[in-house]
Protein backbone atom coordinates (compact mmCIF):
# COMPACT_ATOMS: atom_id res chain seq x y z
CA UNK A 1 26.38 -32.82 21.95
CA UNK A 2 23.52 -34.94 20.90
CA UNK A 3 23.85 -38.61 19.71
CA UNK A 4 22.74 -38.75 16.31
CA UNK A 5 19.95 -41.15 15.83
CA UNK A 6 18.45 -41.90 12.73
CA UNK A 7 15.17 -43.22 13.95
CA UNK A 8 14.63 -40.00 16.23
CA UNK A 9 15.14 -37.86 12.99
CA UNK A 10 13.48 -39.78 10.60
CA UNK A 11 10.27 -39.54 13.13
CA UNK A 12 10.92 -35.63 13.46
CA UNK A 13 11.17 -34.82 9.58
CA UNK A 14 7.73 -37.11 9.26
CA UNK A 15 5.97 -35.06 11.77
CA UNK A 16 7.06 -31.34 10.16
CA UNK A 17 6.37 -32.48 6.73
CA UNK A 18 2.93 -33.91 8.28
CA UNK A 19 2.43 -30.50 10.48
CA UNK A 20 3.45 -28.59 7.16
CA UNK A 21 0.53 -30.38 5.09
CA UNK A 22 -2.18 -29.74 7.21
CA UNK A 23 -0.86 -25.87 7.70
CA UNK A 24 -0.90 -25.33 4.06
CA UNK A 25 -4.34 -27.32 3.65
CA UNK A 26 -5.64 -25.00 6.78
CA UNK A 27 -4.25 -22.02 4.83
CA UNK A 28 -5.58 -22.71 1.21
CA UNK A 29 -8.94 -22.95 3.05
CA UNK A 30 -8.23 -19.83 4.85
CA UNK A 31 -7.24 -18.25 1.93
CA UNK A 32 -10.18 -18.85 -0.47
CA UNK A 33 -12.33 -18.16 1.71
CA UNK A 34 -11.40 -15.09 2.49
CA UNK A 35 -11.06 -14.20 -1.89
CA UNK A 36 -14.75 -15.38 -2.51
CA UNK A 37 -15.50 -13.35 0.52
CA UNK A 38 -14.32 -10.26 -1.41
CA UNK A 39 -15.96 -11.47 -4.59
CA UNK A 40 -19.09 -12.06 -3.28
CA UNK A 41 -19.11 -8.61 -1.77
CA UNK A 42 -17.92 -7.06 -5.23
CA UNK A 43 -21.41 -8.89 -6.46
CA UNK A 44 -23.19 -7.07 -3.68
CA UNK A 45 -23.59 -10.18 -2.13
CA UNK A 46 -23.68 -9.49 1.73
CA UNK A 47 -24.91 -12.96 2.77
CA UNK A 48 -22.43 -14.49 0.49
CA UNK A 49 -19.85 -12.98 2.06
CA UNK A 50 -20.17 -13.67 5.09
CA UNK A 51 -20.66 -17.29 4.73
CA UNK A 52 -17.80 -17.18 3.17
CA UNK A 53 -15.79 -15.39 6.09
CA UNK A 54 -17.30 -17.76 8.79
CA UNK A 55 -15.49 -20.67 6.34
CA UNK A 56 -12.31 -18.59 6.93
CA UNK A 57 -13.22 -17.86 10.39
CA UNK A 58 -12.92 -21.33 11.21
CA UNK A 59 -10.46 -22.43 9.76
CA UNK A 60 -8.08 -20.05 11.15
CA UNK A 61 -9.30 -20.65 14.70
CA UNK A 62 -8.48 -24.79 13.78
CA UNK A 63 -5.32 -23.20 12.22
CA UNK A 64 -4.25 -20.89 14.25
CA UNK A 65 -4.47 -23.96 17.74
CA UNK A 66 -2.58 -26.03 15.14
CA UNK A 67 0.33 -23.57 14.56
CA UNK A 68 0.97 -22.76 17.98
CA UNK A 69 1.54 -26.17 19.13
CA UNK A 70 4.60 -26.84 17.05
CA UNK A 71 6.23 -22.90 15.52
CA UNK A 72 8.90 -25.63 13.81
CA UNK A 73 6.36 -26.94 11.49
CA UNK A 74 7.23 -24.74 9.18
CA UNK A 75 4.26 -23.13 6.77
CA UNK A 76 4.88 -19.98 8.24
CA UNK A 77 4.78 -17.97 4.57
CA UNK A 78 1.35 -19.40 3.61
CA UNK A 79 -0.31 -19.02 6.97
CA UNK A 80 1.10 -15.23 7.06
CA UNK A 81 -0.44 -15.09 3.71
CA UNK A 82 -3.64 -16.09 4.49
CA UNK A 83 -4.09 -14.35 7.55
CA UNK A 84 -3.63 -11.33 5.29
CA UNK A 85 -6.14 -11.86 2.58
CA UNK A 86 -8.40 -12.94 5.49
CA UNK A 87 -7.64 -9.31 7.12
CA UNK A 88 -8.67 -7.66 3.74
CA UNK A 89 -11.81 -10.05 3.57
CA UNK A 90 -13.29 -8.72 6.72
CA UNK A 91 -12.42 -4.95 6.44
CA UNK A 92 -13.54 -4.96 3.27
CA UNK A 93 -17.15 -6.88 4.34
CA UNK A 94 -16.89 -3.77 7.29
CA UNK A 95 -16.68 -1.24 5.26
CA UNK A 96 -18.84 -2.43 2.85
CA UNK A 97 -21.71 -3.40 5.19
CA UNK A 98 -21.06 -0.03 7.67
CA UNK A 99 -19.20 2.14 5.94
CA UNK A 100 -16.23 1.91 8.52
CA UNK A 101 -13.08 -0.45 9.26
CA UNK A 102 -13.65 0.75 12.85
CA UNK A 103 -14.69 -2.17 14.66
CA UNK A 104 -13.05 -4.76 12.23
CA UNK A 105 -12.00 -7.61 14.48
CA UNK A 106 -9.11 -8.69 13.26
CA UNK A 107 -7.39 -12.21 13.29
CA UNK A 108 -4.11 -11.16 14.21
CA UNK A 109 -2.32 -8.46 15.91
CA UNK A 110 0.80 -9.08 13.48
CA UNK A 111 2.00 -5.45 12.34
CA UNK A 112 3.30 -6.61 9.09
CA UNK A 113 0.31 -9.02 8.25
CA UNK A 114 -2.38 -5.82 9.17
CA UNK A 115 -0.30 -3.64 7.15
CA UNK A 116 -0.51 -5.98 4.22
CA UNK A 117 -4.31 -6.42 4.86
CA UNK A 118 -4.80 -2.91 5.06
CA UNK A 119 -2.74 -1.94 1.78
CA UNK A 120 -4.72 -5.02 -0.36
CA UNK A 121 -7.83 -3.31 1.12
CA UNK A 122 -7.21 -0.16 -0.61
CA UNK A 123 -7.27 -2.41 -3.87
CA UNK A 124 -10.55 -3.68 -3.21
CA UNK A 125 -11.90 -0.28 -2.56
CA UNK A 126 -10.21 1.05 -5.46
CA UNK A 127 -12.36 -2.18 -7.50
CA UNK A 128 -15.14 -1.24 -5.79
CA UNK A 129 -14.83 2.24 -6.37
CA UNK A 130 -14.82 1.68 -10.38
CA UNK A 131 -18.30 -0.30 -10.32
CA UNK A 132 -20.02 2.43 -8.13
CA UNK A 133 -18.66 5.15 -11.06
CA UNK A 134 -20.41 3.05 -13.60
CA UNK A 135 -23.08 3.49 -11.57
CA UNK A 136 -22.81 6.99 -11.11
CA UNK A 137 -22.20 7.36 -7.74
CA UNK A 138 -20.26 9.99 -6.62
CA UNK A 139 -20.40 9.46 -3.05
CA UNK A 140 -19.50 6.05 -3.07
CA UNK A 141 -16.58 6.79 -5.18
CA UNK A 142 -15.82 9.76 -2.44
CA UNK A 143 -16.13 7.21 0.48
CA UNK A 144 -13.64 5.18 -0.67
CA UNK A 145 -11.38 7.64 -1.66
CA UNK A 146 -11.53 9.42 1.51
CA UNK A 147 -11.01 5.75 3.18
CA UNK A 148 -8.18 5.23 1.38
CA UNK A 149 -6.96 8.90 1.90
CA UNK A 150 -6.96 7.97 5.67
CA UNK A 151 -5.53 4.65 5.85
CA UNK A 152 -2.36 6.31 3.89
CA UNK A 153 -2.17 9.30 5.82
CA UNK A 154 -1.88 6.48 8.64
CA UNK A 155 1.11 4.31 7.07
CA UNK A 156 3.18 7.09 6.29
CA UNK A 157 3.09 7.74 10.06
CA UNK A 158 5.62 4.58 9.79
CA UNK A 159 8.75 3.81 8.40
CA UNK A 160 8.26 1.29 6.58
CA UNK A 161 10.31 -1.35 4.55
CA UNK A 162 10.33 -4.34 2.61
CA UNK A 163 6.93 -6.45 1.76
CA UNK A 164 5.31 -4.12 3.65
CA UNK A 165 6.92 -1.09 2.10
CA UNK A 166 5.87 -2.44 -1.06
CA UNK A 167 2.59 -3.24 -0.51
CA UNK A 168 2.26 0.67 1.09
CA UNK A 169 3.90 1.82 -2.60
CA UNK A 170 0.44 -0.67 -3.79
CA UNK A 171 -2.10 1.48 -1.68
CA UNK A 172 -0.35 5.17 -2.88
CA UNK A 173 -1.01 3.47 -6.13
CA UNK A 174 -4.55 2.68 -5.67
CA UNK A 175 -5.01 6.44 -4.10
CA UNK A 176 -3.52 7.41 -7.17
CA UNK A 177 -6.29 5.53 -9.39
CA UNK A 178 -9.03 7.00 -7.80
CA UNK A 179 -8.20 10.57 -7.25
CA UNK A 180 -7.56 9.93 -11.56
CA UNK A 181 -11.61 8.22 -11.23
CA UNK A 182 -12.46 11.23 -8.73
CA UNK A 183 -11.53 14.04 -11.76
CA UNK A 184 -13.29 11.79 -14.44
CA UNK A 185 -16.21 11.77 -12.11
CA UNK A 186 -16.20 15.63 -12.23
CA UNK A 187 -16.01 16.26 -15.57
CA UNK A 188 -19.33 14.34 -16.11
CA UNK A 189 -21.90 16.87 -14.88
């Protein structure tokens, strides 16, 4: 058994709280970022964008060397959380610059954190999808549905539950909205 020493723990607590700061300040950066990343592409503004997801870029590389030196430091909910809007941020910006998530490089290999990114994506597209019908076009409106076809025709390969099952129900929901913009679409002719 350990002898208890206030000094030791005292010193410990200071340094998580400390580690926790900076992970949260890492994370808010990370975070924004990545959500004027998707505005900016929402605007059509490609060089925007990816300013923005360079910002984001680098701060999770300083974040992510951070985190691994102490796991303890706690943080771990906003971190996750930014890592995911950061996911969403760059396959959005791939899809919307090539028309593919295909070579999206990722941040994280995290299942749950992907799976999260990929649902929110289907929001974005679903956004997306609305400004490109009040622009009358169809076939952007049918790229993203078809995108969003395939990423759930992928997740219901898995079983999943919890967050992730929730933000899954999310995506069906955003399928949902634009198969209902898909039929408007055809009735204008």
């Amino acid at each position: 058994m350990n002898t208890f020493s206030f000094s030791q723990m005292s010193s410990k607590y200071k340094k998580r709280v400390s580690g926790r700061r900076a992970m949260a300040l890492r994370a808010g950066v990370v975070l924004s970022s990545a959500k004027r990343a998707i505005f900016a592409l929402h605007r059509q503004d490609e060089r925007q964008a990816a300013q923005e997801l360079n910002a984001a870029r680098a701060a999770c590389a300083a974040g992510a060397k951070h985190f691994r030196v102490d796991l303890t430091e706690g943080g771990e909910g906003v971190w996750r959380a930014a890592l995911e809007e950061y996911c969403e941020a760059i396959l959005f910006f791939e899809f919307m610059t090539r028309g593919s998530i295909q070579s999206a490089k990722l941040p994280t290999d995290d299942p749950e954190i992907v799976i999260g990114g990929l649902s929110d994506f289907t929001g974005e597209l679903a956004r997306q999808a609305v400004l490109k019908a009040t622009a009358h076009d169809k076939q952007a409106v049918e790229d993203m549905h078809l995108a969003t076809r395939d990423i759930i025709a992928i997740l219901l390969k898995l079983d999943l539950t919890g967050n992730v099952r929730n933000k899954f129900d999310q995506a069906k929901r955003n399928l949902r909205h634009l198969e209902e913009l898909r039929y408007d679409l055809s009735l204008r002719v």
